[in-house]
PDB file of N, CA and C in Angstrom:
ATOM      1  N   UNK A   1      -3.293 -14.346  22.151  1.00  0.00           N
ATOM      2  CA  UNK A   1      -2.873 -15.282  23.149  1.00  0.00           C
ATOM      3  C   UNK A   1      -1.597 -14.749  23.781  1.00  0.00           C
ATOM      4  N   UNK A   2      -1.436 -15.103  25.066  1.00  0.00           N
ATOM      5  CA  UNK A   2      -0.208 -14.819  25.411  1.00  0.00           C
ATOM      6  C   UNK A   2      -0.301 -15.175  26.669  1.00  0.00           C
ATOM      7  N   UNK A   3       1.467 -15.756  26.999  1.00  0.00           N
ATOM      8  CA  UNK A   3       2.317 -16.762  28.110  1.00  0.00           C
ATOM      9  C   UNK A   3       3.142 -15.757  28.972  1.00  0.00           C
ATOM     10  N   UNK A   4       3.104 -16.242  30.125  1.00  0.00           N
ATOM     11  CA  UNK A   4       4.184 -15.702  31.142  1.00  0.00           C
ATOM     12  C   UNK A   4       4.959 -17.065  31.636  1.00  0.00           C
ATOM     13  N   UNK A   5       6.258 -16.300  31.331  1.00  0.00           N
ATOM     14  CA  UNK A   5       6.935 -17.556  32.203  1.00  0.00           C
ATOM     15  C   UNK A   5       8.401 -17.117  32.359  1.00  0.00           C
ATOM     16  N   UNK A   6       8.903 -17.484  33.093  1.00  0.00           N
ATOM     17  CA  UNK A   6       9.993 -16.670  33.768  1.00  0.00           C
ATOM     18  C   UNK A   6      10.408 -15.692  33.621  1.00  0.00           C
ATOM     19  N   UNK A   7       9.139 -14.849  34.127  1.00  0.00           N
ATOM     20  CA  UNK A   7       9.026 -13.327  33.558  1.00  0.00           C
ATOM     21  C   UNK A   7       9.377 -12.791  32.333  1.00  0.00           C
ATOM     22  N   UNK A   8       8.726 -13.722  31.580  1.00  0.00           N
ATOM     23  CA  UNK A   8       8.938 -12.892  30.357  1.00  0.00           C
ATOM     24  C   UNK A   8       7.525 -13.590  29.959  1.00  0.00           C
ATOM     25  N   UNK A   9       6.927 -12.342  28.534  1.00  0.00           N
ATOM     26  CA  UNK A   9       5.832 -12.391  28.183  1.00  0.00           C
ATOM     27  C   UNK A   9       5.700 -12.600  26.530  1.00  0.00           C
ATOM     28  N   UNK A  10       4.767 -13.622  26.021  1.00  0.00           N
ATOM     29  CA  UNK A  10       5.213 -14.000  24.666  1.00  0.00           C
ATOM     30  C   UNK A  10       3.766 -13.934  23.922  1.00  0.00           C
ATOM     31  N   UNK A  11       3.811 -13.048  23.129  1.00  0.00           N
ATOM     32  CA  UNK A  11       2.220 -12.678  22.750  1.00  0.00           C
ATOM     33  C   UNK A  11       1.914 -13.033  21.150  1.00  0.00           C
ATOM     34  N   UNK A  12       1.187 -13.552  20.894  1.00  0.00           N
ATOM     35  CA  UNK A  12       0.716 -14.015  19.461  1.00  0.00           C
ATOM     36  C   UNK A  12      -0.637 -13.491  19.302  1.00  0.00           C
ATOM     37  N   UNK A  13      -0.748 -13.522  17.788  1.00  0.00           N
ATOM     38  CA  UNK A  13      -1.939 -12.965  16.996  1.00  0.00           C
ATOM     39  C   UNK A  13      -2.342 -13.549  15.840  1.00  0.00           C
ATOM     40  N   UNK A  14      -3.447 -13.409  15.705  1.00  0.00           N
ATOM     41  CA  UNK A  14      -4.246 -14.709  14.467  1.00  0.00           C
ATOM     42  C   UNK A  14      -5.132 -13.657  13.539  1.00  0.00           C
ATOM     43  N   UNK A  15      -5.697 -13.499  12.347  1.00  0.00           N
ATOM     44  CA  UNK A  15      -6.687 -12.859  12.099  1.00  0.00           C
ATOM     45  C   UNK A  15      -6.858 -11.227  12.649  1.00  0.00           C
ATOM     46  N   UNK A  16      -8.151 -11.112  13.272  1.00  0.00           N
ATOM     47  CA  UNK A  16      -8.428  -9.763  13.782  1.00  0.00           C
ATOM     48  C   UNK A  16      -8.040  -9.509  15.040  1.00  0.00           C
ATOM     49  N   UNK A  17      -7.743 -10.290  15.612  1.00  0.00           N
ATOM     50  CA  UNK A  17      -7.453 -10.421  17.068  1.00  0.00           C
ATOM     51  C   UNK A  17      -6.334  -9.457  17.555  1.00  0.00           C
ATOM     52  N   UNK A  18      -6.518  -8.833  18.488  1.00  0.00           N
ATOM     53  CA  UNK A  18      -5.069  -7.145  19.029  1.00  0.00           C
ATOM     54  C   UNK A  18      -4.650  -7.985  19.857  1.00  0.00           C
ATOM     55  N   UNK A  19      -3.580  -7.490  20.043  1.00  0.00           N
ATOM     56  CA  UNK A  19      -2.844  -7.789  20.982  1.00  0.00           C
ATOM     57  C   UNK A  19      -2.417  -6.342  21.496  1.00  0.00           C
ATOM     58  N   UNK A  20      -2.492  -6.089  22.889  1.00  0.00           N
ATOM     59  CA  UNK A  20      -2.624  -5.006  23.358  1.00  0.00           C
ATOM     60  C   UNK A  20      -1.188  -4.999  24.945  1.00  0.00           C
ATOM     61  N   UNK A  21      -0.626  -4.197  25.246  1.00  0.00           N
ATOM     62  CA  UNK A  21       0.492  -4.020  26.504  1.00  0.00           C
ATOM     63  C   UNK A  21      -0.018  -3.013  27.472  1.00  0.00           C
ATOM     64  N   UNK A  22      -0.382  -3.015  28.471  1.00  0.00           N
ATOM     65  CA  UNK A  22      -0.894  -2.002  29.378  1.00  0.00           C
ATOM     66  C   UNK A  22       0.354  -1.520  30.149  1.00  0.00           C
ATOM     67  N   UNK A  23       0.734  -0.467  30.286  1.00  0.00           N
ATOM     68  CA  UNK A  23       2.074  -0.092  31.025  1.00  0.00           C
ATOM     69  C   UNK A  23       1.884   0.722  32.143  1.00  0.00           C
ATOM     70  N   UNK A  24       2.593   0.098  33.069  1.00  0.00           N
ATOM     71  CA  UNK A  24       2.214   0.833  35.001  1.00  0.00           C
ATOM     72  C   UNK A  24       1.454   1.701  35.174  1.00  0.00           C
ATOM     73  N   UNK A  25       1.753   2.780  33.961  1.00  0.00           N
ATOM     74  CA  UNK A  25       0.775   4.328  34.601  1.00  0.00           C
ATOM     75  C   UNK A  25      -0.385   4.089  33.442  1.00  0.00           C
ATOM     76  N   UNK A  26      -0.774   2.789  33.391  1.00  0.00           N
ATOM     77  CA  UNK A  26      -2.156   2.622  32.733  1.00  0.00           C
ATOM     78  C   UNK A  26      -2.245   2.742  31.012  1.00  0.00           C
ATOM     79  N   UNK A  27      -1.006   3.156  30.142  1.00  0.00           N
ATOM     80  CA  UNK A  27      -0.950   3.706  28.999  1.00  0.00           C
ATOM     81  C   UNK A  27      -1.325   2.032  28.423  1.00  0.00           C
ATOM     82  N   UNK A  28      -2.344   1.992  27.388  1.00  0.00           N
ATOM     83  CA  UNK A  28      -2.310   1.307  26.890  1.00  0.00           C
ATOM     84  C   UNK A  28      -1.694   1.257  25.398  1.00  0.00           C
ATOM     85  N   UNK A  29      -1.082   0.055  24.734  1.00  0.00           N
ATOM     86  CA  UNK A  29      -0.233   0.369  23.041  1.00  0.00           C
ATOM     87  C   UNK A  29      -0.712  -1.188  22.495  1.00  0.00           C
ATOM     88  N   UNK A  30      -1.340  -0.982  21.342  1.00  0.00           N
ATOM     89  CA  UNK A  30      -1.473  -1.734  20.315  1.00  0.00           C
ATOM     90  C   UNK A  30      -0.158  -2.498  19.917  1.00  0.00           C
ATOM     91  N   UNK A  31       0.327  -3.927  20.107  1.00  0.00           N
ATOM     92  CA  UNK A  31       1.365  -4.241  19.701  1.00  0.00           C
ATOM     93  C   UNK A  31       1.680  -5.453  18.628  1.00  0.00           C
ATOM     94  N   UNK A  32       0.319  -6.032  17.727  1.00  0.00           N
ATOM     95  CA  UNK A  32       0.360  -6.396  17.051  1.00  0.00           C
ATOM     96  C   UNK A  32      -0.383  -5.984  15.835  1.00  0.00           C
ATOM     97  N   UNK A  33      -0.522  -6.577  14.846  1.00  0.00           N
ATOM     98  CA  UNK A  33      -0.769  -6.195  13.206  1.00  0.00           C
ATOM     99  C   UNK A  33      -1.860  -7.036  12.765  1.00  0.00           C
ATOM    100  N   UNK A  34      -3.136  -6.521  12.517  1.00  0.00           N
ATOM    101  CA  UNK A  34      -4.185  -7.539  12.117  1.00  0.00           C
ATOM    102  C   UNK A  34      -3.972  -8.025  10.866  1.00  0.00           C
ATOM    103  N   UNK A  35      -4.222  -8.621  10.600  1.00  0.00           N
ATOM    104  CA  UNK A  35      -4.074  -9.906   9.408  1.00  0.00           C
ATOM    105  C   UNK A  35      -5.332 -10.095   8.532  1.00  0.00           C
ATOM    106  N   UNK A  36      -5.556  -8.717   7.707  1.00  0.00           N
ATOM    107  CA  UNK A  36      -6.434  -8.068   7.099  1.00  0.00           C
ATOM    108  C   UNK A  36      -6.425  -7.847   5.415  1.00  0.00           C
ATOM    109  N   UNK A  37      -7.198  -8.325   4.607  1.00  0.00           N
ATOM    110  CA  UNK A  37      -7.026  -8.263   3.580  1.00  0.00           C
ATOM    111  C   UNK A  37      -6.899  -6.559   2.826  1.00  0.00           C
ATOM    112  N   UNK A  38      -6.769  -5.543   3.868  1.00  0.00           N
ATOM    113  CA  UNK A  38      -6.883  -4.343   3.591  1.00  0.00           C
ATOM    114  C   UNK A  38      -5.428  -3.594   3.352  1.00  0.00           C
ATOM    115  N   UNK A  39      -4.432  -4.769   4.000  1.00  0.00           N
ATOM    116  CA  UNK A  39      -3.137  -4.574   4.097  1.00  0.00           C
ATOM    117  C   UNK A  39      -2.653  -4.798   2.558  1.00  0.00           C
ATOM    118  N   UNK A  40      -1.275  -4.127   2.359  1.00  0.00           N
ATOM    119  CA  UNK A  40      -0.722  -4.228   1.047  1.00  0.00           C
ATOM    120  C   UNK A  40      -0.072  -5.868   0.504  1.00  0.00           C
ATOM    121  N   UNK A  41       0.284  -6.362   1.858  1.00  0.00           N
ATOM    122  CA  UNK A  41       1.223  -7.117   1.939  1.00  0.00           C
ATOM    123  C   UNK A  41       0.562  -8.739   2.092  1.00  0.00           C
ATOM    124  N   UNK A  42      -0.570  -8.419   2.781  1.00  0.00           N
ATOM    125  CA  UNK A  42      -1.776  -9.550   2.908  1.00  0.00           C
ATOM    126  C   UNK A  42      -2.071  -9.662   1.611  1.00  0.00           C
ATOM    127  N   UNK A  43      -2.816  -8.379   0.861  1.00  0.00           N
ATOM    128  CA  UNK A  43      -3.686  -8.965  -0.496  1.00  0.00           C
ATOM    129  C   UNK A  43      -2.727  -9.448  -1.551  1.00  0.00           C
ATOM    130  N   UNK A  44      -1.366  -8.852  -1.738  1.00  0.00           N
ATOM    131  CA  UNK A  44       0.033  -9.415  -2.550  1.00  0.00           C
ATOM    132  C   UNK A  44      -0.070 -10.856  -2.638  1.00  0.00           C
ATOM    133  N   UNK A  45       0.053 -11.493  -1.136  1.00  0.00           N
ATOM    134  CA  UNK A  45      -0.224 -12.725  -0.375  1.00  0.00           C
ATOM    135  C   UNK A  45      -1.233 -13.941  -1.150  1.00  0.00           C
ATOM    136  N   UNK A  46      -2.536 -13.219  -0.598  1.00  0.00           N
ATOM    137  CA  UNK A  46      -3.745 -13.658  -1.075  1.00  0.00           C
ATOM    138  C   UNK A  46      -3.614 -14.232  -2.374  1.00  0.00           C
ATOM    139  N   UNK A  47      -3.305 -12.995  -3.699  1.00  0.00           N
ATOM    140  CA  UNK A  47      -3.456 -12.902  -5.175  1.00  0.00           C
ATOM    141  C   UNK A  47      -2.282 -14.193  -5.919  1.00  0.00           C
ATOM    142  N   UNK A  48      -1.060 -13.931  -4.771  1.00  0.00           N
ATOM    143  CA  UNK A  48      -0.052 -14.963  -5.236  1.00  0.00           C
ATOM    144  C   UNK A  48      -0.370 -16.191  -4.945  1.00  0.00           C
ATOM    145  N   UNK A  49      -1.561 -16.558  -3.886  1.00  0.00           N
ATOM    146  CA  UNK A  49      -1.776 -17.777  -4.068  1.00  0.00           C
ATOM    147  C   UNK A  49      -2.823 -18.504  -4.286  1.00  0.00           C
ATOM    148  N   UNK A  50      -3.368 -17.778  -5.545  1.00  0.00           N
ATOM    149  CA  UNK A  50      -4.678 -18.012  -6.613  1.00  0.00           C
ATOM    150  C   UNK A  50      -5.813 -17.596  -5.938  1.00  0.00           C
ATOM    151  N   UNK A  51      -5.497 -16.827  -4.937  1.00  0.00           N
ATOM    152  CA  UNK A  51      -7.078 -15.858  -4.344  1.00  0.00           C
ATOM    153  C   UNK A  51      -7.312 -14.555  -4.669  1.00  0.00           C
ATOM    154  N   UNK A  52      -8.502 -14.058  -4.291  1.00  0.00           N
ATOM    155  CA  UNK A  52      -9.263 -12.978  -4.898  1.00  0.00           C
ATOM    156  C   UNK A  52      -9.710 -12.157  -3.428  1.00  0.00           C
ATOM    157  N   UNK A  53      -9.697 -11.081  -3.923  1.00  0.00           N
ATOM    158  CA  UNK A  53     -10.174  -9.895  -2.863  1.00  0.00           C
ATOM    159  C   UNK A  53     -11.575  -8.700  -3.466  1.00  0.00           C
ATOM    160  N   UNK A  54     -12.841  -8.751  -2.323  1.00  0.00           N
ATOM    161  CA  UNK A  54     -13.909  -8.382  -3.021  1.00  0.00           C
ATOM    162  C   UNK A  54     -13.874  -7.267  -1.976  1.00  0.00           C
ATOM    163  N   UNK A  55     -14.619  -5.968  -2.508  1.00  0.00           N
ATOM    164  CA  UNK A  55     -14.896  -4.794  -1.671  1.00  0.00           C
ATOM    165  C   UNK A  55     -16.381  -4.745  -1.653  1.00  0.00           C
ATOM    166  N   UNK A  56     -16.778  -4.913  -0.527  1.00  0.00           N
ATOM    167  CA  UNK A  56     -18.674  -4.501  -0.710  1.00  0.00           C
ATOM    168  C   UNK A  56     -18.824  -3.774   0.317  1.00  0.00           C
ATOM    169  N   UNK A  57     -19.329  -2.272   0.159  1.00  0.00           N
ATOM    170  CA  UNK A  57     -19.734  -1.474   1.533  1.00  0.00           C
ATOM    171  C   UNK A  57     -18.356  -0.973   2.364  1.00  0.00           C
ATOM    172  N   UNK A  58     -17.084  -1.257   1.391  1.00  0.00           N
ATOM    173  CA  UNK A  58     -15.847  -0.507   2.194  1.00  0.00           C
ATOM    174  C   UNK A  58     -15.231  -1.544   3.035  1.00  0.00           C
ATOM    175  N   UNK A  59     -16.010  -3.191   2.986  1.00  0.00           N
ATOM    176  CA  UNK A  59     -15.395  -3.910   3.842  1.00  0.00           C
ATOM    177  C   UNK A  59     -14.568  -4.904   2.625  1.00  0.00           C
ATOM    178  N   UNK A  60     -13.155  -5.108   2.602  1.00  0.00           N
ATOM    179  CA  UNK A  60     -12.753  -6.266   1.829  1.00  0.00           C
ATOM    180  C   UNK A  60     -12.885  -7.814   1.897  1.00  0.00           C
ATOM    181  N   UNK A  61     -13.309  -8.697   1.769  1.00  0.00           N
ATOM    182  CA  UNK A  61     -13.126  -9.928   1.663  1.00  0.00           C
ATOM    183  C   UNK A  61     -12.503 -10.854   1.151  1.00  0.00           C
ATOM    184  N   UNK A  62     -11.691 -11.813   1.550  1.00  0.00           N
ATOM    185  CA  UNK A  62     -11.245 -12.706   0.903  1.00  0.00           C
ATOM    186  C   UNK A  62     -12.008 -13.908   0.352  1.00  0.00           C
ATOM    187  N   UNK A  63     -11.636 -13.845  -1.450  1.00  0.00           N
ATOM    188  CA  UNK A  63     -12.419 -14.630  -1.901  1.00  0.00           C
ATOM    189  C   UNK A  63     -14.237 -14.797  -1.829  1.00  0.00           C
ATOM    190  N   UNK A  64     -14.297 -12.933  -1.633  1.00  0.00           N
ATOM    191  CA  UNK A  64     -15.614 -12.637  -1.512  1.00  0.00           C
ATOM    192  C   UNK A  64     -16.328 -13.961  -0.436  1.00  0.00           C
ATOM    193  N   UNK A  65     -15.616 -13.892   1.030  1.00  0.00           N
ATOM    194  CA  UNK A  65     -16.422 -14.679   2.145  1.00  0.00           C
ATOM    195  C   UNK A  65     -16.172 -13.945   3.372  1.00  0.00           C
ATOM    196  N   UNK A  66     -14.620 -14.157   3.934  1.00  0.00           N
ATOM    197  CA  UNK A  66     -14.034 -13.798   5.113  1.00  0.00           C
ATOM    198  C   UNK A  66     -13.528 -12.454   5.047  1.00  0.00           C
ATOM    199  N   UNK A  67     -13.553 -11.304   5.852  1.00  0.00           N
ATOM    200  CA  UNK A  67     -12.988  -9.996   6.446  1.00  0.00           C
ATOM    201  C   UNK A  67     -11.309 -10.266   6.941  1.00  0.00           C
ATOM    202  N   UNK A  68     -11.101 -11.578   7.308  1.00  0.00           N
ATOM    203  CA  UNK A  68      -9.550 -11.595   7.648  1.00  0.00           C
ATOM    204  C   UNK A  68      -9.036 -12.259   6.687  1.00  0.00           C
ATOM    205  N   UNK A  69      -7.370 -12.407   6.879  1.00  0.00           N
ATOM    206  CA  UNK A  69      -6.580 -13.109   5.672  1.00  0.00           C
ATOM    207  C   UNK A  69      -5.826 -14.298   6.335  1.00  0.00           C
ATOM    208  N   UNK A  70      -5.726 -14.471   7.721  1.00  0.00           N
ATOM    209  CA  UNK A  70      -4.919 -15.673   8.242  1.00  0.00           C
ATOM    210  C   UNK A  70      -6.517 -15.906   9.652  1.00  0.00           C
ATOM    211  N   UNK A  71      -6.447 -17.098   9.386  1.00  0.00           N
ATOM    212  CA  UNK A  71      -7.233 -17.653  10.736  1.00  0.00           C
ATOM    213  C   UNK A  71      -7.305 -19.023  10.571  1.00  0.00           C
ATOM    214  N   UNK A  72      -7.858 -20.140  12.029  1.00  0.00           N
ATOM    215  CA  UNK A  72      -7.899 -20.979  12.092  1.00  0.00           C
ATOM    216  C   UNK A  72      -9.000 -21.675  11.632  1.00  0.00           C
ATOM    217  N   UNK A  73      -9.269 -22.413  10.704  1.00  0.00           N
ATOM    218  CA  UNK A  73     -10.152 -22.639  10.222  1.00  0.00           C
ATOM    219  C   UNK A  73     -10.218 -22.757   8.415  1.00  0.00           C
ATOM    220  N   UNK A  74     -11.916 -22.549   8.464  1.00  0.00           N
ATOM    221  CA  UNK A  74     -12.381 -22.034   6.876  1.00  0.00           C
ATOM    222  C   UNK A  74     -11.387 -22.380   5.959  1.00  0.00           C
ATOM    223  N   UNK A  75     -11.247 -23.915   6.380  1.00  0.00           N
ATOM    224  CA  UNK A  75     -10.801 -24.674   5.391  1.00  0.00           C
ATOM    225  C   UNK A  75     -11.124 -25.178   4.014  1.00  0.00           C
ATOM    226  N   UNK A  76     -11.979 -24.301   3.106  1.00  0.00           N
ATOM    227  CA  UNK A  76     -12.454 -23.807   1.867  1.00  0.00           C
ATOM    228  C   UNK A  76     -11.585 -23.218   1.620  1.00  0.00           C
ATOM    229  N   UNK A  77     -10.593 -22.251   2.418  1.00  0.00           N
ATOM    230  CA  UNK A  77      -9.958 -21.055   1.634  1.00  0.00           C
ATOM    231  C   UNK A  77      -8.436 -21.813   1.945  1.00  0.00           C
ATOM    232  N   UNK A  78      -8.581 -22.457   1.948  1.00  0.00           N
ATOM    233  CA  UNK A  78      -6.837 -22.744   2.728  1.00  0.00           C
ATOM    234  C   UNK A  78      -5.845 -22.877   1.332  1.00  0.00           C
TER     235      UNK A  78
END
């Protein structure tokens, strides 16, 4: 998601979702951090708060269901 408003630009991120900056001469840059149970700092997260992380096929899951670690919703895992 992201706001413009008195020229300035305010960008948020949920889950898998990029957040991306396109700059004049077209360069595009990745400027946010997916919210991935693949991260060190996510699964730390996860484990500290009585959840579990499953690997099947190279993809991780939380609590053997979801591929992300923060999203709106999937209020089972909350």
């Amino acid at each position: 998601m992201s706001i413009v408003q008195n020229g300035k630009i305010t960008i948020a991120n949920l889950g898998d979702s990029c957040g991306f900056i396109i700059s004049k001469s077209g360069i595009m840059r990745k400027i946010t951090v997916d919210h991935t149970p693949n991260r060190v700092d996510e699964r730390e997260r996860i484990i500290n708060n009585n959840g579990f992380i499953t690997n099947k096929g190279g993809v991780c899951r939380v609590d053997g269901e979801i591929a992300v670690s923060r999203a709106i919703g999937d209020k089972n895992l909350k």
